[in-house]
C-alpha atoms as a PDB file:
ATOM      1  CA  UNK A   1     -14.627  -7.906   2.084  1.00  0.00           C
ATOM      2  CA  UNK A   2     -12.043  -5.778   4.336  1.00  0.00           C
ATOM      3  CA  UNK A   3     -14.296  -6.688   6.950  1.00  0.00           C
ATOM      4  CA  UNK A   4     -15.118 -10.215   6.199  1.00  0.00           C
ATOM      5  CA  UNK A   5     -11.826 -11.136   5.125  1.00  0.00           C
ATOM      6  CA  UNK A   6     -10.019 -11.010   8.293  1.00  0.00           C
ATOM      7  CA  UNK A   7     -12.954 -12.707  10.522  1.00  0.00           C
ATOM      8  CA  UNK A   8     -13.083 -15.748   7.711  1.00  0.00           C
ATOM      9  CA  UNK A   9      -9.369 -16.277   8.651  1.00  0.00           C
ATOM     10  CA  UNK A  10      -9.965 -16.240  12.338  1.00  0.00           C
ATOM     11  CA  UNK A  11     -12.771 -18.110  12.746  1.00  0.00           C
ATOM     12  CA  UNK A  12     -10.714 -20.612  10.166  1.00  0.00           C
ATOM     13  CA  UNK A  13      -7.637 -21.091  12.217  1.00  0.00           C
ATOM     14  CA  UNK A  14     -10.192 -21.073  15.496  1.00  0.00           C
ATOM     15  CA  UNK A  15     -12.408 -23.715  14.049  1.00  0.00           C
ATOM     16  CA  UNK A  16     -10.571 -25.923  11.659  1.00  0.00           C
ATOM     17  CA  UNK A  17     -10.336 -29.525  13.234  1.00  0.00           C
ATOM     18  CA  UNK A  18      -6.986 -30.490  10.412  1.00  0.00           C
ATOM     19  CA  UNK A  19      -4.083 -28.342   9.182  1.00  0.00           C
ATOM     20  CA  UNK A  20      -5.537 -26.520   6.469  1.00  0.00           C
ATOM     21  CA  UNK A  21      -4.865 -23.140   4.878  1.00  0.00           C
ATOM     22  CA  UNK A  22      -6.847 -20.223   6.203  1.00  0.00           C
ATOM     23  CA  UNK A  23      -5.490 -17.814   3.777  1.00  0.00           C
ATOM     24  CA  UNK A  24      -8.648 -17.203   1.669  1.00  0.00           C
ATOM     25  CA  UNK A  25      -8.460 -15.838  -2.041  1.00  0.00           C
ATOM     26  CA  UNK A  26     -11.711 -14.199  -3.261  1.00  0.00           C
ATOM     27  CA  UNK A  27     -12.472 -14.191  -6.743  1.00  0.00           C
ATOM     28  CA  UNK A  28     -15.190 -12.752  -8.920  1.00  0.00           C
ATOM     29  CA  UNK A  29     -16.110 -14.867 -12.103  1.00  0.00           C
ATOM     30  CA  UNK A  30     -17.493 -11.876 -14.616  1.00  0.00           C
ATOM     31  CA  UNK A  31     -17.762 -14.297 -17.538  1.00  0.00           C
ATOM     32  CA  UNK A  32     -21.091 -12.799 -18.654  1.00  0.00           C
ATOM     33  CA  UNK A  33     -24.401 -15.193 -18.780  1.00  0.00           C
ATOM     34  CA  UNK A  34     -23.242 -17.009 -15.727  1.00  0.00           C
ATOM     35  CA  UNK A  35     -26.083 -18.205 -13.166  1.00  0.00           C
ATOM     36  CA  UNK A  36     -26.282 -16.236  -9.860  1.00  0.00           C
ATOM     37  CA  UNK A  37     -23.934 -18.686  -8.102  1.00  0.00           C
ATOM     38  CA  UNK A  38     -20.846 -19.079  -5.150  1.00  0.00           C
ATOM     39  CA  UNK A  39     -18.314 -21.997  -4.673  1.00  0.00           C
ATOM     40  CA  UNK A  40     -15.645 -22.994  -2.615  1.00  0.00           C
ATOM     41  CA  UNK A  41     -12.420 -24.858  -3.983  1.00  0.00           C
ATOM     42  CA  UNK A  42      -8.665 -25.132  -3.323  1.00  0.00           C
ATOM     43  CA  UNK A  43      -6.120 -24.190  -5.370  1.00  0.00           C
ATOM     44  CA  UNK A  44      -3.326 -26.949  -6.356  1.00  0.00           C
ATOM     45  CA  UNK A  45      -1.584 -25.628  -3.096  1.00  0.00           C
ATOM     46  CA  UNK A  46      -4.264 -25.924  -0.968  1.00  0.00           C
ATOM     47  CA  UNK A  47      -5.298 -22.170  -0.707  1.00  0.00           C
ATOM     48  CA  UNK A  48      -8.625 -22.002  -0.531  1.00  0.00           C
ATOM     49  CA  UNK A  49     -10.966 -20.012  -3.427  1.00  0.00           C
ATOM     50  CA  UNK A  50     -14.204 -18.729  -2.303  1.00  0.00           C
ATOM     51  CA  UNK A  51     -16.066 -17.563  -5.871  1.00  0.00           C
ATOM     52  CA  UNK A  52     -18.951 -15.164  -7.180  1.00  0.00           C
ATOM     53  CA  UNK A  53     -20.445 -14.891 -10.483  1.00  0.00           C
ATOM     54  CA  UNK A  54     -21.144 -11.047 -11.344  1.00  0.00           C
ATOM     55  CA  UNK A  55     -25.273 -12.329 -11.675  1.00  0.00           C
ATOM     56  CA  UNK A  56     -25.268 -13.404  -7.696  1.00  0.00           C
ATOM     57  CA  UNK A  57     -23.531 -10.103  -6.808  1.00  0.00           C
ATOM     58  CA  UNK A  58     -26.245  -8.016  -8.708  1.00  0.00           C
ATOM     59  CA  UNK A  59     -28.898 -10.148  -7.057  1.00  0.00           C
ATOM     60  CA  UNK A  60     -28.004  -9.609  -3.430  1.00  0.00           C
ATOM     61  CA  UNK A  61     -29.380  -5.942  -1.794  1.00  0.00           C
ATOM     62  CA  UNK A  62     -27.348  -5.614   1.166  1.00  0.00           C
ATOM     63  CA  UNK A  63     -24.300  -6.082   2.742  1.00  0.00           C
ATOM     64  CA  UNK A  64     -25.242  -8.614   4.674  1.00  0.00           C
ATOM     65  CA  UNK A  65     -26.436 -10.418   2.059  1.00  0.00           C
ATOM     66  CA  UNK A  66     -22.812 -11.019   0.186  1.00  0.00           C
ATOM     67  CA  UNK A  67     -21.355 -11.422   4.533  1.00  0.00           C
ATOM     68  CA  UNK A  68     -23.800 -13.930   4.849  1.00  0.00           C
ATOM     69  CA  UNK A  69     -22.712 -15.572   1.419  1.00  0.00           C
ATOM     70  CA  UNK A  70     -19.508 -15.349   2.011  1.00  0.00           C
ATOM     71  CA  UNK A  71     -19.467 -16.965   5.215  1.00  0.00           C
ATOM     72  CA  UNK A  72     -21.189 -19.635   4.236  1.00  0.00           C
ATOM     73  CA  UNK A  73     -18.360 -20.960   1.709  1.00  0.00           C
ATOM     74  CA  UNK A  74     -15.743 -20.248   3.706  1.00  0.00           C
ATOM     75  CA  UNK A  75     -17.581 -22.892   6.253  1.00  0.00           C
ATOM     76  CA  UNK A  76     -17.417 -25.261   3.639  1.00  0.00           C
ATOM     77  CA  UNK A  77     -13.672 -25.103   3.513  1.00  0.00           C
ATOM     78  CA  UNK A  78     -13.159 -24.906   7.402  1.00  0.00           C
ATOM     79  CA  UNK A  79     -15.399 -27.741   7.719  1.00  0.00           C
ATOM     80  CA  UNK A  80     -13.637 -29.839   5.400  1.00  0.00           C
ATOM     81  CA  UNK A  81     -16.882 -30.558   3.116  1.00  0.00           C
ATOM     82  CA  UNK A  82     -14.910 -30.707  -0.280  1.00  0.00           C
ATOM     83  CA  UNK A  83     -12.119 -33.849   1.182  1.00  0.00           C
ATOM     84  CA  UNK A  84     -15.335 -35.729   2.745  1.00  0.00           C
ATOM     85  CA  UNK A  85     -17.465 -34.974  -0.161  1.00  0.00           C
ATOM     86  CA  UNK A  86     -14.852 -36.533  -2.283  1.00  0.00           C
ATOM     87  CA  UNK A  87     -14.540 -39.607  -0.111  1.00  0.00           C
ATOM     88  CA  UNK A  88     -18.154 -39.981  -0.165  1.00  0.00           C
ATOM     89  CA  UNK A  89     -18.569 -40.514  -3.955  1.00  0.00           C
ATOM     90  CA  UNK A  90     -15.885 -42.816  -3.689  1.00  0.00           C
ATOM     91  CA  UNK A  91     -17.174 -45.164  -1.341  1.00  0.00           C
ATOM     92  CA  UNK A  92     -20.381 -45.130  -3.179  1.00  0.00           C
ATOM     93  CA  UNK A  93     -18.696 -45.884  -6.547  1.00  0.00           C
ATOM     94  CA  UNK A  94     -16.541 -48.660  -4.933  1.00  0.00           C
ATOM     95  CA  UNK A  95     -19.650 -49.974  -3.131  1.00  0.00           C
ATOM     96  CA  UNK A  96     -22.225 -49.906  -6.899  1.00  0.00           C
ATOM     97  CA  UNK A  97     -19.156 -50.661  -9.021  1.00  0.00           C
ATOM     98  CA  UNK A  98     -18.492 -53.979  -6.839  1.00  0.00           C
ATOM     99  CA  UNK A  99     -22.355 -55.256  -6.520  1.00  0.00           C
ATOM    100  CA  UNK A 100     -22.851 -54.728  -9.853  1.00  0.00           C
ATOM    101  CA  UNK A 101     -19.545 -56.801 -10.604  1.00  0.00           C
ATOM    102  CA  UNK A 102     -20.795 -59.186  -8.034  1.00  0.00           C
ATOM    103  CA  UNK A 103     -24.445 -59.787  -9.887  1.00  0.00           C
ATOM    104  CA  UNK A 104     -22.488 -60.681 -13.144  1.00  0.00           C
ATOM    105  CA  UNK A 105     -22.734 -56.827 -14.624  1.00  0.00           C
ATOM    106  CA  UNK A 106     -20.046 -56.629 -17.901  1.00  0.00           C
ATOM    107  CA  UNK A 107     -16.979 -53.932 -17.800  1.00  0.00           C
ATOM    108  CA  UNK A 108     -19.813 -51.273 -18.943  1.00  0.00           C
ATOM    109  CA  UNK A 109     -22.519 -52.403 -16.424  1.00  0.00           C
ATOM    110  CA  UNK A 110     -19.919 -51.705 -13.819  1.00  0.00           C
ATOM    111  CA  UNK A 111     -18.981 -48.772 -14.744  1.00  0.00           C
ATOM    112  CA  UNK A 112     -22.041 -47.050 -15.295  1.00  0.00           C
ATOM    113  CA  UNK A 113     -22.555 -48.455 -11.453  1.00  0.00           C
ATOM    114  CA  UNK A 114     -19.396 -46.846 -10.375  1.00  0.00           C
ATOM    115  CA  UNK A 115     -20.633 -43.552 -12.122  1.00  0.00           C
ATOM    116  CA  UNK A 116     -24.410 -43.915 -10.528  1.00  0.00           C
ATOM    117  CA  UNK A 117     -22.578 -43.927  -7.013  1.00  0.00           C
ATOM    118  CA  UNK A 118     -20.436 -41.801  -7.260  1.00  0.00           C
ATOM    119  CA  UNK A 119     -23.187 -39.281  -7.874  1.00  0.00           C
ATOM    120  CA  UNK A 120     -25.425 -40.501  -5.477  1.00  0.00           C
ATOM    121  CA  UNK A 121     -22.352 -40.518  -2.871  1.00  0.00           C
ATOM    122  CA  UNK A 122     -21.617 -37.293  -3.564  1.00  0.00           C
ATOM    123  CA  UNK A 123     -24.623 -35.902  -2.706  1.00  0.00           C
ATOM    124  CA  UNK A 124     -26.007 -37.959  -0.129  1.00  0.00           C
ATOM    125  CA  UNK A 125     -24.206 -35.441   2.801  1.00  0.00           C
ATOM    126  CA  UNK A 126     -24.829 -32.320   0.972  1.00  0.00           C
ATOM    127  CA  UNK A 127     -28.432 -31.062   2.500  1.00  0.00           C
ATOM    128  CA  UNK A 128     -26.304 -31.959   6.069  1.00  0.00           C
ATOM    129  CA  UNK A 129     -23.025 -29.896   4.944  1.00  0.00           C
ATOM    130  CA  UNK A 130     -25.378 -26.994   3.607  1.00  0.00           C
ATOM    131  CA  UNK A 131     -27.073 -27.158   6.611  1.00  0.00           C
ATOM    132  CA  UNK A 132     -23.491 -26.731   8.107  1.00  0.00           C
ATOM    133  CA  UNK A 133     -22.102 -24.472   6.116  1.00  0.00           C
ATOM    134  CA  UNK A 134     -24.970 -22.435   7.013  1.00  0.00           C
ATOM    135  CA  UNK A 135     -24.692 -22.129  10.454  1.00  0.00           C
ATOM    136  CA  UNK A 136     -21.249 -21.718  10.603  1.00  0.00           C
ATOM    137  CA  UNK A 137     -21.395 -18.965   7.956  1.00  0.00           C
ATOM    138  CA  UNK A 138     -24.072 -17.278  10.197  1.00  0.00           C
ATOM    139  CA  UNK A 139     -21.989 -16.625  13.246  1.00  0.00           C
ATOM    140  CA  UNK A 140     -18.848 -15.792  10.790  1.00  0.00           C
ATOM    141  CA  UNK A 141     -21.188 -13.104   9.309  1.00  0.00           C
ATOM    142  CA  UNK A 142     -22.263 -12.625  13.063  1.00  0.00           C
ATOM    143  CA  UNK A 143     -18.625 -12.023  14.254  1.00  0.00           C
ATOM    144  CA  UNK A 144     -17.965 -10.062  11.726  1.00  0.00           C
ATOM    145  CA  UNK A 145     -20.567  -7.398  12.518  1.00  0.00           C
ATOM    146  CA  UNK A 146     -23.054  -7.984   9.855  1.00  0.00           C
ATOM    147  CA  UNK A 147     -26.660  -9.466  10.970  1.00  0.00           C
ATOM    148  CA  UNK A 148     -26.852 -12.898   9.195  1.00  0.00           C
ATOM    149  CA  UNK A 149     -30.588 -13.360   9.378  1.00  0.00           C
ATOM    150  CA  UNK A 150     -31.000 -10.031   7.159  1.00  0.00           C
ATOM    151  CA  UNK A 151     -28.424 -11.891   4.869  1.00  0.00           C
ATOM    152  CA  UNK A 152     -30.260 -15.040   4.346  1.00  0.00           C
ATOM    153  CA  UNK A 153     -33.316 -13.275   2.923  1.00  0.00           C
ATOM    154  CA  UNK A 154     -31.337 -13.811  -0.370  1.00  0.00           C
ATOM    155  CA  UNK A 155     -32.880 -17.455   0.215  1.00  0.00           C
ATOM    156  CA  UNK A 156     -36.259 -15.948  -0.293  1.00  0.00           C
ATOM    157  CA  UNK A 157     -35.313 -14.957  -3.934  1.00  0.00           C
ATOM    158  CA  UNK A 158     -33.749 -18.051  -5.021  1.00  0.00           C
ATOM    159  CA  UNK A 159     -35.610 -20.566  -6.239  1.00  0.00           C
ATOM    160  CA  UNK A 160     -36.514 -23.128  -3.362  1.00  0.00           C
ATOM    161  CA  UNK A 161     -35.145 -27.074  -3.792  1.00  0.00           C
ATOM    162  CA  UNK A 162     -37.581 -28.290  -1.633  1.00  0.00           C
ATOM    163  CA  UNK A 163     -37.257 -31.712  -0.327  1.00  0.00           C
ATOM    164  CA  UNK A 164     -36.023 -33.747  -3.944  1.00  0.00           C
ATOM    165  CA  UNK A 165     -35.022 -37.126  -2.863  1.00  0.00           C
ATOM    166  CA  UNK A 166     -31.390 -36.438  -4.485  1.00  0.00           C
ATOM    167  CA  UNK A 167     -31.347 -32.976  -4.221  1.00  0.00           C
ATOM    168  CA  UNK A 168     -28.067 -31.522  -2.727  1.00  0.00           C
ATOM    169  CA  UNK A 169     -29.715 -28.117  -0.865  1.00  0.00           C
ATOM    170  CA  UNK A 170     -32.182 -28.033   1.826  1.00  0.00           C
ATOM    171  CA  UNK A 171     -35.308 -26.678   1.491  1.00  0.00           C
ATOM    172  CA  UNK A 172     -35.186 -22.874   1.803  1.00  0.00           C
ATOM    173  CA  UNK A 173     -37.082 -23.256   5.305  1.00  0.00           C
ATOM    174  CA  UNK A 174     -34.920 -25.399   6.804  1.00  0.00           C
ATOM    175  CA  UNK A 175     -32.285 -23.111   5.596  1.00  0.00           C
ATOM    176  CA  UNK A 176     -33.355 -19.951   7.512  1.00  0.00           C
ATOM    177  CA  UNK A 177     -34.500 -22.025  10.250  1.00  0.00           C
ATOM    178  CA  UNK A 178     -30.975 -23.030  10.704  1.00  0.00           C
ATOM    179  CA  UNK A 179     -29.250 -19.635  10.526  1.00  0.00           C
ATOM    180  CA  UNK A 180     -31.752 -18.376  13.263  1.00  0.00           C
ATOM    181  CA  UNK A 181     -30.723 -21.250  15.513  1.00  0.00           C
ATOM    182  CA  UNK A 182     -27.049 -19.666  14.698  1.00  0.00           C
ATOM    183  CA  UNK A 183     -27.908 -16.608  16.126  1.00  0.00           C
ATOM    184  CA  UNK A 184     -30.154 -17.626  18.417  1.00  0.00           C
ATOM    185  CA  UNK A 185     -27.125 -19.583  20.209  1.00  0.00           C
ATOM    186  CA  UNK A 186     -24.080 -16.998  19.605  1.00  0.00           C
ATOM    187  CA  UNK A 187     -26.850 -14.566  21.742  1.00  0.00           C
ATOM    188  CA  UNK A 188     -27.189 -17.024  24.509  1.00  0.00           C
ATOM    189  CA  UNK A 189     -24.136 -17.554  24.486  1.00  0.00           C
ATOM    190  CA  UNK A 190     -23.680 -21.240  23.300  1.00  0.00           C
ATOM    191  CA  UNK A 191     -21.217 -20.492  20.285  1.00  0.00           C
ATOM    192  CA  UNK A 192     -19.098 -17.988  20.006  1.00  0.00           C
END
């Protein structure tokens, strides 16, 4: 992290396309049992959180491996994937909750439509922002020194979503594909 930490922040304040914090708070959740897992959120001022459970930390086996993780949800904040996430699910719900209202559907009917789009709005970006998040996390851990193609082989012990109609990952292939074209690009000098 004393190395990550400070390139996160850069490429943050290089990248970001809005006025948003770049002043990152890491966080380890150690509640025991927890699935190997990472998240990105913002605290109520806007600060963003990037998260590990204690499982995903004993799962990785290099540094590069947590670089590469952490990279990747710090793109999500610099990208802006939680705000158009979140507007998303609300279009969808608006868009169900009114055809549903429209077809004759009863207060219920419509909201059960409202809660089917939301969902489905929610995720229909997600395999795109992972995608994303994955390149950009690939020339963070990149700039930072670590070698993000060694840090994605944590996608090889993970199980693989595959190609699930409303599944919000990409399929692990796609995935590595994707942080190869990241470095691929940073050494030809494409991306910085």
């Amino acid at each position: 992290m004393r190395r990550m930490e400070p390139q996160v922040r850069e490429d943050c304040l290089a990248r970001r396309t809005r006025p948003i914090s770049c002043d990152f708070v890491f966080v380890v959740d150690d509640r025991p049992g927890l699935e190997p897992n990472a998240f990105q959120t913002v605290d109520r001022n806007g600060r963003p959180v990037v998260g590990f459970t204690l499982s995903l930390i004993a799962q990785t086996r290099n540094p590069d491996e947590i670089a590469f993780v952490v990279g990747h949800e710090a793109a999500h904040h610099i990208l802006n994937h939680l705000d158009r996430r979140s507007g998303a699910a609300t279009a969808a719900a608006v868009v169900l909750g009114s055809i549903a209202s429209a077809y004759g559907g009863d207060t219920s009917a419509v909201a059960r439509a409202q809660e089917i789009g939301a969902s489905v709005g929610s995720r229909y970006y997600s395999r795109e922002w992972e995608l994303e998040a994955d390149y950009l996390g690939a020339i963070i851990a990149l700039n930072a020194g670590y070698d993000p193609i060694n840090g994605s082989r944590l996608f090889e012990r993970i199980p693989d979503p595959g190609n699930h109609v409303l599944g919000t990952h990409p399929s692990r292939a796609q995935r590595l594909t994707q942080v190869r074209r990241a470095v691929g690009d940073v050494q030809a000098g494409r991306v910085r």
